[in-house]
Every structure is written in C-alpha cells, then in structure tokens.
PDB file of N, CA and C in Angstrom:
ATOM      1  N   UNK A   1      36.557  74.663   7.390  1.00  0.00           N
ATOM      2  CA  UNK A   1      37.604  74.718   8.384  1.00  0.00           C
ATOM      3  C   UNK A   1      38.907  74.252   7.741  1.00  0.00           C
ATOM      4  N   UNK A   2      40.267  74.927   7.782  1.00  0.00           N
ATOM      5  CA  UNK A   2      41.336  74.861   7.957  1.00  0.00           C
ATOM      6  C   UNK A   2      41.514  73.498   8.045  1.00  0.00           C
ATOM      7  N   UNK A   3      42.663  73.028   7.444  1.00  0.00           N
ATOM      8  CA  UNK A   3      43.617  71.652   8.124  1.00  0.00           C
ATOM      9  C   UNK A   3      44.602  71.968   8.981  1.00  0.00           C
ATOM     10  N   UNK A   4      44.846  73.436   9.216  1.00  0.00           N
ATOM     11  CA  UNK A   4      45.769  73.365  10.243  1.00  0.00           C
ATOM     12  C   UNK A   4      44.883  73.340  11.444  1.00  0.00           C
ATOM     13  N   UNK A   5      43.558  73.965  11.640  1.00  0.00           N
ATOM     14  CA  UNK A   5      42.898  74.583  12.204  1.00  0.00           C
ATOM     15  C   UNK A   5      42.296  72.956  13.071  1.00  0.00           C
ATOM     16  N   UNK A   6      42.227  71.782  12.021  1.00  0.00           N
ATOM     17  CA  UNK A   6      41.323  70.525  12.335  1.00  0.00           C
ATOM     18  C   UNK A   6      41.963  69.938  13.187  1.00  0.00           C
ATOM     19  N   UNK A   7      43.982  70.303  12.674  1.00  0.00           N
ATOM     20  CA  UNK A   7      44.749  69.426  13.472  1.00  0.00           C
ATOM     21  C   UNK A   7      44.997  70.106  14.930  1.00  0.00           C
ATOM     22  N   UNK A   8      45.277  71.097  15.132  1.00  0.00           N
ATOM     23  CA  UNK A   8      45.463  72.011  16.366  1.00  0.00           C
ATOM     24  C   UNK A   8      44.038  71.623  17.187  1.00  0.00           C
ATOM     25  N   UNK A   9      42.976  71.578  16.744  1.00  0.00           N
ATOM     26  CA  UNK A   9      41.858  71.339  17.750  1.00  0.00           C
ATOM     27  C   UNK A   9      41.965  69.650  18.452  1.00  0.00           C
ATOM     28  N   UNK A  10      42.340  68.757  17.277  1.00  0.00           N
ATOM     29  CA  UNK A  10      42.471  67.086  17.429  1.00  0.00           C
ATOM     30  C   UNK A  10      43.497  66.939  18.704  1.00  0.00           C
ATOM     31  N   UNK A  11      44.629  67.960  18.420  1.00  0.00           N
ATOM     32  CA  UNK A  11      45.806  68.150  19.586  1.00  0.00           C
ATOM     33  C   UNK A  11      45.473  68.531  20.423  1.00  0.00           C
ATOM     34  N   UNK A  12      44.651  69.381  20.699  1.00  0.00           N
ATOM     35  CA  UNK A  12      43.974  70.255  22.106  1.00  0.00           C
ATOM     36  C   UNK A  12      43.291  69.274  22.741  1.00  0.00           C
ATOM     37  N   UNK A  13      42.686  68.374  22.136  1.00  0.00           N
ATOM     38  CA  UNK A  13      41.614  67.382  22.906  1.00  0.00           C
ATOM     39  C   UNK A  13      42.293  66.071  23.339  1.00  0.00           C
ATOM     40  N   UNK A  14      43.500  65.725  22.101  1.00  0.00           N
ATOM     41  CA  UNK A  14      44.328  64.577  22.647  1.00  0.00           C
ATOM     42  C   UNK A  14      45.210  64.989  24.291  1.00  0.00           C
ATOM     43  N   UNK A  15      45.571  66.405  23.829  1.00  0.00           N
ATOM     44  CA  UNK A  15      46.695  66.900  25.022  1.00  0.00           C
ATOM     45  C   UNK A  15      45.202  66.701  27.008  1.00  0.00           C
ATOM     46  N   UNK A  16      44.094  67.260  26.423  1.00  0.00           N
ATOM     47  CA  UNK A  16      43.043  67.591  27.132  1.00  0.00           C
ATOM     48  C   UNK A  16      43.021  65.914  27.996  1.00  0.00           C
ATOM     49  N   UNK A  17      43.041  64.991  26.982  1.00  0.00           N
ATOM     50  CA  UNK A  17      42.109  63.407  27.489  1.00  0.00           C
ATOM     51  C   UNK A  17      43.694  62.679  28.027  1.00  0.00           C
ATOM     52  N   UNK A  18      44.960  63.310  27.889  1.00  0.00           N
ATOM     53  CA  UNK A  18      45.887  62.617  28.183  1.00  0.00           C
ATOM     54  C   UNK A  18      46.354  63.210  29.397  1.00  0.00           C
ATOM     55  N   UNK A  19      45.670  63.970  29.917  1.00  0.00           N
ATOM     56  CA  UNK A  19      46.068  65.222  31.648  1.00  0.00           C
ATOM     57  C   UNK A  19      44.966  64.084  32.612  1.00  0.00           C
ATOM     58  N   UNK A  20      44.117  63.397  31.959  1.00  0.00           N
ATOM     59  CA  UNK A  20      42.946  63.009  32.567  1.00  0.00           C
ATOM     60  C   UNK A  20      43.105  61.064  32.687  1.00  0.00           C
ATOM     61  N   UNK A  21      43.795  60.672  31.795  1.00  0.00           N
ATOM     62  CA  UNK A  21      44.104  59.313  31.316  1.00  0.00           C
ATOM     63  C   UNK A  21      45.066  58.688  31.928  1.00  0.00           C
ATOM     64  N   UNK A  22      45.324  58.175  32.527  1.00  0.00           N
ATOM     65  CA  UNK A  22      46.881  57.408  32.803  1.00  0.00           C
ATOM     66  C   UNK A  22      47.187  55.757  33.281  1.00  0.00           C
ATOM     67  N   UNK A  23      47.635  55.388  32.969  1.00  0.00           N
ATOM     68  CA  UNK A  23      47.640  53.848  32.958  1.00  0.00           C
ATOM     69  C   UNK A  23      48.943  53.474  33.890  1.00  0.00           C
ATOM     70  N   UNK A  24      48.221  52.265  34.699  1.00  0.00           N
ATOM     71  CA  UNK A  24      49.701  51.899  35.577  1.00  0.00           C
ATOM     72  C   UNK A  24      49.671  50.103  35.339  1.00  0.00           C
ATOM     73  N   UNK A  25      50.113  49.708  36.003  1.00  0.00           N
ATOM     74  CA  UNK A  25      50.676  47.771  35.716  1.00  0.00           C
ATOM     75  C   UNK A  25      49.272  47.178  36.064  1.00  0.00           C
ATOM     76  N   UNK A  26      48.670  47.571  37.246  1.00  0.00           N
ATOM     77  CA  UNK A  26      47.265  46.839  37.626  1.00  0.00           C
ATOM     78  C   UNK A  26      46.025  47.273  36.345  1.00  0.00           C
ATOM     79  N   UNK A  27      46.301  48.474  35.728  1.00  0.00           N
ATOM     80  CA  UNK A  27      45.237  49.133  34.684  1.00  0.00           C
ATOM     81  C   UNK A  27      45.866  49.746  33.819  1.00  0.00           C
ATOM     82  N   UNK A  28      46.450  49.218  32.728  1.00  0.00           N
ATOM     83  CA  UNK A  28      47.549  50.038  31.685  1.00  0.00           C
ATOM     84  C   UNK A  28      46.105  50.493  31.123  1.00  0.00           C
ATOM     85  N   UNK A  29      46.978  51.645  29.482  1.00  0.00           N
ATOM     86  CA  UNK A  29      46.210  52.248  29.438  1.00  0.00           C
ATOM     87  C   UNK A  29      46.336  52.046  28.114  1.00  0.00           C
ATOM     88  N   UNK A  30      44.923  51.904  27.485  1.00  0.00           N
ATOM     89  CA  UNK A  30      45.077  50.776  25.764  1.00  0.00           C
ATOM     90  C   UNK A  30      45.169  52.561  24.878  1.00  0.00           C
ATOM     91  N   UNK A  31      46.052  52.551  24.737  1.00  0.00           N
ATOM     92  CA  UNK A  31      46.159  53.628  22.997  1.00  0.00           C
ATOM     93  C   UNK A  31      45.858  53.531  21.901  1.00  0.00           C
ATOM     94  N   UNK A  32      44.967  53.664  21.336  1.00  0.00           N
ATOM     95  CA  UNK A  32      44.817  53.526  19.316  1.00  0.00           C
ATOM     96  C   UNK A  32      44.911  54.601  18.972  1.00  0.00           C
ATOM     97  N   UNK A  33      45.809  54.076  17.740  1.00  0.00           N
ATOM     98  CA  UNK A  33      45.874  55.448  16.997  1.00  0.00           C
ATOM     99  C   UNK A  33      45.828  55.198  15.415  1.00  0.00           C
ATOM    100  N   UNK A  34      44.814  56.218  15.062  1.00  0.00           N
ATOM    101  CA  UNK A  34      44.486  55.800  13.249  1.00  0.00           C
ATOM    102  C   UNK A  34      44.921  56.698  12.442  1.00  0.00           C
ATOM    103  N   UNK A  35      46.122  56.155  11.284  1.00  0.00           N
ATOM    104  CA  UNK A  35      46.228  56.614  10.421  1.00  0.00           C
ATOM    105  C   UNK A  35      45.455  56.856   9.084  1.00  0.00           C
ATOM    106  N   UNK A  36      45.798  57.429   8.124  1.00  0.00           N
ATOM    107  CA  UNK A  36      44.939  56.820   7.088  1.00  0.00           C
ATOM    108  C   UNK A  36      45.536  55.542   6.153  1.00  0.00           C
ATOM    109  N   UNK A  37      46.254  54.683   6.485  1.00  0.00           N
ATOM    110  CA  UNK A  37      46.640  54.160   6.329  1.00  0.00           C
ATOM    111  C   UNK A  37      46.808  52.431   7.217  1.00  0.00           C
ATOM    112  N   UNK A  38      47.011  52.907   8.096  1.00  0.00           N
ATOM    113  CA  UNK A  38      47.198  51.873   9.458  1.00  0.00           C
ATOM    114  C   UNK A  38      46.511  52.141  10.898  1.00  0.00           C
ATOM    115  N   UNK A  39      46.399  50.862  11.758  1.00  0.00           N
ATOM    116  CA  UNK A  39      45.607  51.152  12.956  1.00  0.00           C
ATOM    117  C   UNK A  39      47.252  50.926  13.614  1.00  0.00           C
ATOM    118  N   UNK A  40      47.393  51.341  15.167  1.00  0.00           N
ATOM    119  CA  UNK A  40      48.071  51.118  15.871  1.00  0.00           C
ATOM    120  C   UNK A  40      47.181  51.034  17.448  1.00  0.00           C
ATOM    121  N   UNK A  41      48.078  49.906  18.499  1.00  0.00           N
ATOM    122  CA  UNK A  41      47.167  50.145  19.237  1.00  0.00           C
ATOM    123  C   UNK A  41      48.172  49.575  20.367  1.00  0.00           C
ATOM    124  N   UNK A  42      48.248  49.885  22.151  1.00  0.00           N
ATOM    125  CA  UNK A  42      49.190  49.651  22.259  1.00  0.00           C
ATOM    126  C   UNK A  42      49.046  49.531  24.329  1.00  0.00           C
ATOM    127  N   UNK A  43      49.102  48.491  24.457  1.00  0.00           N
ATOM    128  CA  UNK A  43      48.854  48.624  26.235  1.00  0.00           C
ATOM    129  C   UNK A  43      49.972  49.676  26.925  1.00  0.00           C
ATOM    130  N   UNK A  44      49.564  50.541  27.670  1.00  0.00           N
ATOM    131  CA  UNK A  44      50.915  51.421  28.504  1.00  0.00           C
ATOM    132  C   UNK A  44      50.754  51.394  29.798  1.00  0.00           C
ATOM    133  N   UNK A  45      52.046  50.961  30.181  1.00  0.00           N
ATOM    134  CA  UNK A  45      52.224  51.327  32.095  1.00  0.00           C
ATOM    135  C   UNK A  45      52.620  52.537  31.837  1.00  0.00           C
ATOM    136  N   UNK A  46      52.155  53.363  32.275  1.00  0.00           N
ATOM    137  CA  UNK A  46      52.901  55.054  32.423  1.00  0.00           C
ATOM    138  C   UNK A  46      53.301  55.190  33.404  1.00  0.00           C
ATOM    139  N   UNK A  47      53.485  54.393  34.537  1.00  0.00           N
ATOM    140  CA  UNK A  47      54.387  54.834  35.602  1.00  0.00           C
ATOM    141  C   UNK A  47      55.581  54.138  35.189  1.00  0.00           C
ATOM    142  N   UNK A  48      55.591  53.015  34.754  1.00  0.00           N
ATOM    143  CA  UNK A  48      56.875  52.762  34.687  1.00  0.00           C
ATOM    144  C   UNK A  48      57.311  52.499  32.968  1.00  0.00           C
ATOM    145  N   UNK A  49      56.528  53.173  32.269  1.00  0.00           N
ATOM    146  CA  UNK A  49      56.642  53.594  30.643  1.00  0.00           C
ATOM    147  C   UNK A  49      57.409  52.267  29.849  1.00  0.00           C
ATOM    148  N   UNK A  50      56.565  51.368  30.070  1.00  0.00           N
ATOM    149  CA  UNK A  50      56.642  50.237  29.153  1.00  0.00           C
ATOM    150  C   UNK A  50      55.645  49.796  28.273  1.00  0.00           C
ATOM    151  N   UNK A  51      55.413  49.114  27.370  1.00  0.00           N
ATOM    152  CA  UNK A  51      54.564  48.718  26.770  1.00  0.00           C
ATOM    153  C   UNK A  51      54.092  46.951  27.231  1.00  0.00           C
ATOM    154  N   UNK A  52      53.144  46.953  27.385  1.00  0.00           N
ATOM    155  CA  UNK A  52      53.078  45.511  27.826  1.00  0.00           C
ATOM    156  C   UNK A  52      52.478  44.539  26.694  1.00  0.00           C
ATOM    157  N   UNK A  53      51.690  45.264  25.770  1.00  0.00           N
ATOM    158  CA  UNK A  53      51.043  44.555  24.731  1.00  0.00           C
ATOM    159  C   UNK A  53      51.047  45.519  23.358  1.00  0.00           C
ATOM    160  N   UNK A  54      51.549  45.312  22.770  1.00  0.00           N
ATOM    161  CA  UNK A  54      50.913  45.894  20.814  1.00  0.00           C
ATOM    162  C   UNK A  54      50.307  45.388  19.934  1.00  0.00           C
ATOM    163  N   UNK A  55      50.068  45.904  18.736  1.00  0.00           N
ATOM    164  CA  UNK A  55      49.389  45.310  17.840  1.00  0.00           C
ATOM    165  C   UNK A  55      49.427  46.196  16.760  1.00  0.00           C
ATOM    166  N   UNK A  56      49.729  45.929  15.793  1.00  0.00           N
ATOM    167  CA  UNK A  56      49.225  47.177  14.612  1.00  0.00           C
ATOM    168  C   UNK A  56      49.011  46.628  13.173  1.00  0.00           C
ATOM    169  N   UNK A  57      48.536  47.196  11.928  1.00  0.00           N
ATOM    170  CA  UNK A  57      47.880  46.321  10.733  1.00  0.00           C
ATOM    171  C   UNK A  57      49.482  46.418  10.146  1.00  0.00           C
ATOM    172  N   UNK A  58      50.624  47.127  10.665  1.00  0.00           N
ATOM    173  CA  UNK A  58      51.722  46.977   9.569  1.00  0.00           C
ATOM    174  C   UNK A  58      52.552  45.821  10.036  1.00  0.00           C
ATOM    175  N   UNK A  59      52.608  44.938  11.321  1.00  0.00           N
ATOM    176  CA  UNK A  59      52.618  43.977  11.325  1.00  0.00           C
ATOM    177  C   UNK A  59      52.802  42.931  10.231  1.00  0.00           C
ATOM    178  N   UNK A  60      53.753  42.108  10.289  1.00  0.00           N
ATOM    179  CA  UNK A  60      53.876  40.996   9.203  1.00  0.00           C
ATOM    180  C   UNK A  60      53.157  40.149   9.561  1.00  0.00           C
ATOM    181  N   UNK A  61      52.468  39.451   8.499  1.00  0.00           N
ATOM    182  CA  UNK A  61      51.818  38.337   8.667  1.00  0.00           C
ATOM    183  C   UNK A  61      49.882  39.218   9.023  1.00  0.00           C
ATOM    184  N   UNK A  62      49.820  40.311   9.149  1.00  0.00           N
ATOM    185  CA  UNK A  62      48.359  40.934   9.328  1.00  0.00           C
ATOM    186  C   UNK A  62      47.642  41.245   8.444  1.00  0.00           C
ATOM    187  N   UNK A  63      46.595  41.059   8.612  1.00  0.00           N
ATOM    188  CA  UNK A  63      45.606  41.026   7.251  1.00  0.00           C
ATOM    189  C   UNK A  63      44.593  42.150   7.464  1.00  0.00           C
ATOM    190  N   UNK A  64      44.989  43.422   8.801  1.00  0.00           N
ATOM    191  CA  UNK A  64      44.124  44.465   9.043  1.00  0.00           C
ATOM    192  C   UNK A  64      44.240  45.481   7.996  1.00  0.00           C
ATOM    193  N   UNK A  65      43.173  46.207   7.753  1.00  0.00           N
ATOM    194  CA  UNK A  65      43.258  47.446   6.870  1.00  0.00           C
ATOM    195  C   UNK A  65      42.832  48.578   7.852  1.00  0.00           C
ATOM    196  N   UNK A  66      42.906  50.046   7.677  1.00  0.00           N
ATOM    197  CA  UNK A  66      42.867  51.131   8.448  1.00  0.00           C
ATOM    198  C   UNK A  66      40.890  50.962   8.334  1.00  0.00           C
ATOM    199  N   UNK A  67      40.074  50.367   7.989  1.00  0.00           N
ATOM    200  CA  UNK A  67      38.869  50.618   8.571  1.00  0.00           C
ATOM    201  C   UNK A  67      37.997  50.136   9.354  1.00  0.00           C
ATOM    202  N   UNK A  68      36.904  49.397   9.588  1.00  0.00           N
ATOM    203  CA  UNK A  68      35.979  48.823  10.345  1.00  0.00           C
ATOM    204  C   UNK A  68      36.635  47.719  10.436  1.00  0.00           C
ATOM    205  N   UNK A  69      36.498  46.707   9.515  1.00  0.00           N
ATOM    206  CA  UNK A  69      36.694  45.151  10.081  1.00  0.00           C
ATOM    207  C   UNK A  69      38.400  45.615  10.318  1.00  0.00           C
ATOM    208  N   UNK A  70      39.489  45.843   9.355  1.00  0.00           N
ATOM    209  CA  UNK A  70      40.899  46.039  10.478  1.00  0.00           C
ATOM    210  C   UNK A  70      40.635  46.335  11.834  1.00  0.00           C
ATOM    211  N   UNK A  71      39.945  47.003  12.406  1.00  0.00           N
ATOM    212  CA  UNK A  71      39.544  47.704  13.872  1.00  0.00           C
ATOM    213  C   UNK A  71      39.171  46.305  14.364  1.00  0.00           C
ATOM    214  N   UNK A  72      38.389  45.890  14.061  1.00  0.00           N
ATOM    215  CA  UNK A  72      37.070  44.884  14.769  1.00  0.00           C
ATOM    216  C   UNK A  72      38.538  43.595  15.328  1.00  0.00           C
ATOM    217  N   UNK A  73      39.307  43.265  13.652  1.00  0.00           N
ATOM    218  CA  UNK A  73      40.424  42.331  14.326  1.00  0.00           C
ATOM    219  C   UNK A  73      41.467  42.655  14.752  1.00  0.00           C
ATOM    220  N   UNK A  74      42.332  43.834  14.908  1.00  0.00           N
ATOM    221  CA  UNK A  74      42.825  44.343  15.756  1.00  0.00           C
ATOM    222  C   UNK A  74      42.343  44.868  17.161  1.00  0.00           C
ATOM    223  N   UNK A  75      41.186  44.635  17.571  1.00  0.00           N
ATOM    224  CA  UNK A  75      40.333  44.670  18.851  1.00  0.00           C
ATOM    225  C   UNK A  75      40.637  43.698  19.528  1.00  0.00           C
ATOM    226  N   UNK A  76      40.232  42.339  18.737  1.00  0.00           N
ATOM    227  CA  UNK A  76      40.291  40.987  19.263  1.00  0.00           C
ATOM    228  C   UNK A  76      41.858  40.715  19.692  1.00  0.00           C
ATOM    229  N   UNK A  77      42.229  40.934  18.804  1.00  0.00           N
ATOM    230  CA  UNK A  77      44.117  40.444  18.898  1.00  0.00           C
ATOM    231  C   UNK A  77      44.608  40.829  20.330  1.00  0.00           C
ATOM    232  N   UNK A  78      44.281  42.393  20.176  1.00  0.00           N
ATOM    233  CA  UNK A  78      44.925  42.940  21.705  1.00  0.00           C
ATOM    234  C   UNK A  78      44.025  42.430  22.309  1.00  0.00           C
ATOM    235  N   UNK A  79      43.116  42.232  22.407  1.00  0.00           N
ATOM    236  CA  UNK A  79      42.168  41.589  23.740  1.00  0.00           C
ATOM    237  C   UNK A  79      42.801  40.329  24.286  1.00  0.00           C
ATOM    238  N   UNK A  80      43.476  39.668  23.367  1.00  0.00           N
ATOM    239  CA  UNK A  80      43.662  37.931  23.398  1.00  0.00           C
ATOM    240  C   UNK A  80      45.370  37.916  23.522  1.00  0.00           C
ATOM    241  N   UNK A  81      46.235  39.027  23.157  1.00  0.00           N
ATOM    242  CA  UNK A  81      47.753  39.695  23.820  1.00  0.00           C
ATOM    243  C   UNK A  81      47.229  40.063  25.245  1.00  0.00           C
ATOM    244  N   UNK A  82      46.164  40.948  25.223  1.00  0.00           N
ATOM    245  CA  UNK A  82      46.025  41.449  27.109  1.00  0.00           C
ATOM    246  C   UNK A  82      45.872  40.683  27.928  1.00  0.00           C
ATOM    247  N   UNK A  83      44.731  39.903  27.842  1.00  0.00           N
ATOM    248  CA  UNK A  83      44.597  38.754  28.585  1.00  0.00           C
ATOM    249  C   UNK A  83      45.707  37.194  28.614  1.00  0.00           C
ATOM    250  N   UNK A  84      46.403  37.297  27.968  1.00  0.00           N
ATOM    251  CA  UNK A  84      47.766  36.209  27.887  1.00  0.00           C
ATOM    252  C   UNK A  84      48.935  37.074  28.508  1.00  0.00           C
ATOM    253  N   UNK A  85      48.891  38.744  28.434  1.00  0.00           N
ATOM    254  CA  UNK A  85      49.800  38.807  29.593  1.00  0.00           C
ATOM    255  C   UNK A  85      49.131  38.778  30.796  1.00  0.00           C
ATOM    256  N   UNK A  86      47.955  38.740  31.134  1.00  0.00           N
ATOM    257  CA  UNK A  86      47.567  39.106  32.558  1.00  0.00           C
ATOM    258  C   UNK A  86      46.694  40.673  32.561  1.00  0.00           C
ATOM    259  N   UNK A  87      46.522  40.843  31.727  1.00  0.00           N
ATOM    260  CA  UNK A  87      45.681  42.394  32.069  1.00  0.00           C
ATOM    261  C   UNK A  87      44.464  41.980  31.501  1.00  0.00           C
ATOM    262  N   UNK A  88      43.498  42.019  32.892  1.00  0.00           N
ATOM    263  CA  UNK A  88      41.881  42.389  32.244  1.00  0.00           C
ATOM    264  C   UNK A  88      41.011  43.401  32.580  1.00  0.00           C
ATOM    265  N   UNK A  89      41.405  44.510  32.537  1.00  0.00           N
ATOM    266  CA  UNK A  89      41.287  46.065  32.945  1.00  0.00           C
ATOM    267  C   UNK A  89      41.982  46.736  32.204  1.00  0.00           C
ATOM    268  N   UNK A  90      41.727  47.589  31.494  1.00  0.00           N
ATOM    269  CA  UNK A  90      42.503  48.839  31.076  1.00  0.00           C
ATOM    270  C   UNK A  90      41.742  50.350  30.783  1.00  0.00           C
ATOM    271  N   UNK A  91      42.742  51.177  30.526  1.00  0.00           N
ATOM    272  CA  UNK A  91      41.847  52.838  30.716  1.00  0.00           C
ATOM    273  C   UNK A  91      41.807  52.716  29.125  1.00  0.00           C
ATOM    274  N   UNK A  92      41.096  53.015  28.191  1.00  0.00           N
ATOM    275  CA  UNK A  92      40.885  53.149  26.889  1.00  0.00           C
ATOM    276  C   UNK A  92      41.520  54.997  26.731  1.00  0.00           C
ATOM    277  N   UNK A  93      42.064  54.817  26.060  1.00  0.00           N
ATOM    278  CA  UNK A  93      42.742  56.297  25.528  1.00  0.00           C
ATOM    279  C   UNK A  93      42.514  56.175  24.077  1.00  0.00           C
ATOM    280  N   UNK A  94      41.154  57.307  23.549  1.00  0.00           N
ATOM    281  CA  UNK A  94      41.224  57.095  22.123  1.00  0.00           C
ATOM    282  C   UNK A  94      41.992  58.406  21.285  1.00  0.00           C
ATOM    283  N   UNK A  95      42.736  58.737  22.277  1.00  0.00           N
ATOM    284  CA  UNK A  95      43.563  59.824  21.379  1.00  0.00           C
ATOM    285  C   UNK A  95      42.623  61.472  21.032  1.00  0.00           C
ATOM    286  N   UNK A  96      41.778  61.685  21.545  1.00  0.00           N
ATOM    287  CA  UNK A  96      41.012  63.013  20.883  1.00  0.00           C
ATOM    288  C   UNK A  96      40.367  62.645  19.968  1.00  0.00           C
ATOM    289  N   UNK A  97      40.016  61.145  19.262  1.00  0.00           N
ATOM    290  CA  UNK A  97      38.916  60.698  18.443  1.00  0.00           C
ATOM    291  C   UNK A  97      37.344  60.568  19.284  1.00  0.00           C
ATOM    292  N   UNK A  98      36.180  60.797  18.060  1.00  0.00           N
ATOM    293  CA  UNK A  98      34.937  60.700  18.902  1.00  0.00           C
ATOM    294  C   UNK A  98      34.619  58.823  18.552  1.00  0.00           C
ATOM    295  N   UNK A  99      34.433  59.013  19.516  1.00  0.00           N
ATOM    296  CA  UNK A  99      33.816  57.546  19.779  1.00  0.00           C
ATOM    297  C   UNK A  99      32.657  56.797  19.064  1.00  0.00           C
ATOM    298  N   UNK A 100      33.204  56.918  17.916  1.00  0.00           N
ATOM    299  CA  UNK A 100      32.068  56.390  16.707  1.00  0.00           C
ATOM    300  C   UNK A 100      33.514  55.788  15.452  1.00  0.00           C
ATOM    301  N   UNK A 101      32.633  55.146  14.535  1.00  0.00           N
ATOM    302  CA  UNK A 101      33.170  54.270  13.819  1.00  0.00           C
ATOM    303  C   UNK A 101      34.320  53.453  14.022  1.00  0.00           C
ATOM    304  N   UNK A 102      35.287  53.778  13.812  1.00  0.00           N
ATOM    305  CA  UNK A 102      36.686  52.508  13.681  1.00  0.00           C
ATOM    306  C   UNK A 102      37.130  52.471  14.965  1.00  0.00           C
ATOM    307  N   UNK A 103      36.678  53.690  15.711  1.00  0.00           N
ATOM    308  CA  UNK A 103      37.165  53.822  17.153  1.00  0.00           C
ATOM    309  C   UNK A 103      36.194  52.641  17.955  1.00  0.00           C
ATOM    310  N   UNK A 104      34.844  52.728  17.986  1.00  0.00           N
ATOM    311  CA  UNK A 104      33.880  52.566  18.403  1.00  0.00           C
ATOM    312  C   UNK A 104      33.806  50.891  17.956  1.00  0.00           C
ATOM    313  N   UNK A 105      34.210  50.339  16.784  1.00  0.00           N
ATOM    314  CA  UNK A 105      34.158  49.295  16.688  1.00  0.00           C
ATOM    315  C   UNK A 105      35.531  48.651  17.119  1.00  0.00           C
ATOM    316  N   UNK A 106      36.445  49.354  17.076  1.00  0.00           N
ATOM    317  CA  UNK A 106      37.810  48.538  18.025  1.00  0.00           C
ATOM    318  C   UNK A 106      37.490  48.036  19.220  1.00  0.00           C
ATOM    319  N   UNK A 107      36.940  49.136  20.224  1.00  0.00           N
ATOM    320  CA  UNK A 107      36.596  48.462  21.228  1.00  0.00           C
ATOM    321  C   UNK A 107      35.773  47.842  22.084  1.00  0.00           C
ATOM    322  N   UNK A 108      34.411  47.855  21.100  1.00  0.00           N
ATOM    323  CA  UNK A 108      34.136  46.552  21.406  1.00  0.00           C
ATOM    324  C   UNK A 108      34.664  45.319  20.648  1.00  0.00           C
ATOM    325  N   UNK A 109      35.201  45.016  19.997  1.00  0.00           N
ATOM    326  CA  UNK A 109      35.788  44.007  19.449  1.00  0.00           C
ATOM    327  C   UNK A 109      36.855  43.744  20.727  1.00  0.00           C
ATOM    328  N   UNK A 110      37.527  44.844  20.906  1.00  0.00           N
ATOM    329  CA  UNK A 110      38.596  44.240  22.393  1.00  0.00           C
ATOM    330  C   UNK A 110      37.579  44.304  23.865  1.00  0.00           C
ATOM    331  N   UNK A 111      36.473  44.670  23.999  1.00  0.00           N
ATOM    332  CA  UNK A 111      35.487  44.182  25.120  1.00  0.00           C
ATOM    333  C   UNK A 111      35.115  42.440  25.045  1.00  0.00           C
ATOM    334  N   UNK A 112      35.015  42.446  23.978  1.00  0.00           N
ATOM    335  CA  UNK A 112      34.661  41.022  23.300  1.00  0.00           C
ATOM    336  C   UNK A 112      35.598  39.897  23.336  1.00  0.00           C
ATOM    337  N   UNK A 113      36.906  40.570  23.192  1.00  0.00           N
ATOM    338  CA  UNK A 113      37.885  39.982  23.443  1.00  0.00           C
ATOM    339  C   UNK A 113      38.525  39.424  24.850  1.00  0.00           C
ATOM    340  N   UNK A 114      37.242  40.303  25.897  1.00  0.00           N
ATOM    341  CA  UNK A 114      38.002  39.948  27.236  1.00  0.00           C
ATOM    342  C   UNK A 114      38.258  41.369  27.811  1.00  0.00           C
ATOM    343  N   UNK A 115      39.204  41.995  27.262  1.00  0.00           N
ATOM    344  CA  UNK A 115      39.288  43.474  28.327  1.00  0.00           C
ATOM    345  C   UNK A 115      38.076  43.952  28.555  1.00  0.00           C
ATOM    346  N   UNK A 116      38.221  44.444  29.473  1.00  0.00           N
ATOM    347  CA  UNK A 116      36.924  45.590  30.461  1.00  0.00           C
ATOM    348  C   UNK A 116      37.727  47.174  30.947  1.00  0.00           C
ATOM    349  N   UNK A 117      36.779  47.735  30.250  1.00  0.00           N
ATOM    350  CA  UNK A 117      37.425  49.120  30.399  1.00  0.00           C
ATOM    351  C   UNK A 117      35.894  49.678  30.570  1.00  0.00           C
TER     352      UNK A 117
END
C-alpha cells in the first residue's frame, strides 16, 4: 500500500471518529496525537474551543520519548493536570489510531491516573 493511500485512509477514519466525538466543560475531550517523533495530548471543550489541560514530550523539562513508556508518563501527567483542573471524565479521541500499543498504553496510564473515560 501507497503512503499516500495509508495517509488518506488514517484521515477518513480521523475525519469519521471526529463527526462522532465531541467534548464539552462537564466531559472535554482528551486528544493524542503521535508523531514519530513526539506524543501530544490535549483536554478540549469544543463548545467553547479551549484547551483546559496539555501535555506533550517536547515540553521543557520532559523526559517522554514518542514510544511506550513516553505514553505510559504522559498518561499519568494529563491524568494528574485533569484532575487538578477539575475534570474526571473525558471522551478519549485517539485520532483514527487502533487502539493498541502507545495508544493503548497512554490510556491506561491516564485511567490510572484518575480520568475515566
């Protein structure tokens, strides 16, 4: 398969899970997103399009890398940002990723951390 072909399908499924996903102030909606390089990850009110919590490995002072254990402590972090602003609920949005490895270990590391999604 194509790399244009891998990315157009990844987009079809992100565009697909984001018609279905939406996060408001009582249940923002946690975003990760993996580079090959960096994790990003990010609480959203989408009604009123703020961010309430972030986290990401390019962060100063972070010691995450783009794979398993970066995931596992970038899980915890936002779990322990969510719950210090007040959110212990959120909609998990993994972007059109399958729910295995770095994905899969982020969040339980942020279940662990306290959020419930």
């Amino acid at each position: 398969m194509k790399l244009d072909k891998k990315k157009s399908l990844l987009q079809k499924r992100r565009w697909r899970i984001r018609k279905k996903v939406n996060g408001t102030a009582a249940r923002p909606r946690l975003a990760v997103h993996f580079s090959n390089k960096h994790i990003y990850a990010q609480c959203i009110d989408d009604i009123q399009g703020h961010t309430l919590a972030s986290v990401s490995s390019v962060a100063k002072g972070s010691e995450a890398k783009a794979n398993s254990e970066g995931a596992a402590v970038l899980g915890k972090t936002i779990a322990e940002k969510a719950v210090a602003a007040g959110i212990e609920t959120v909609v998990f949005d993994r972007a059109g990723r399958r729910y295995h490895g770095c994905v899969k270990t982020f969040a339980e590391a942020a279940r662990e951390g306290g959020l419930k999604f």
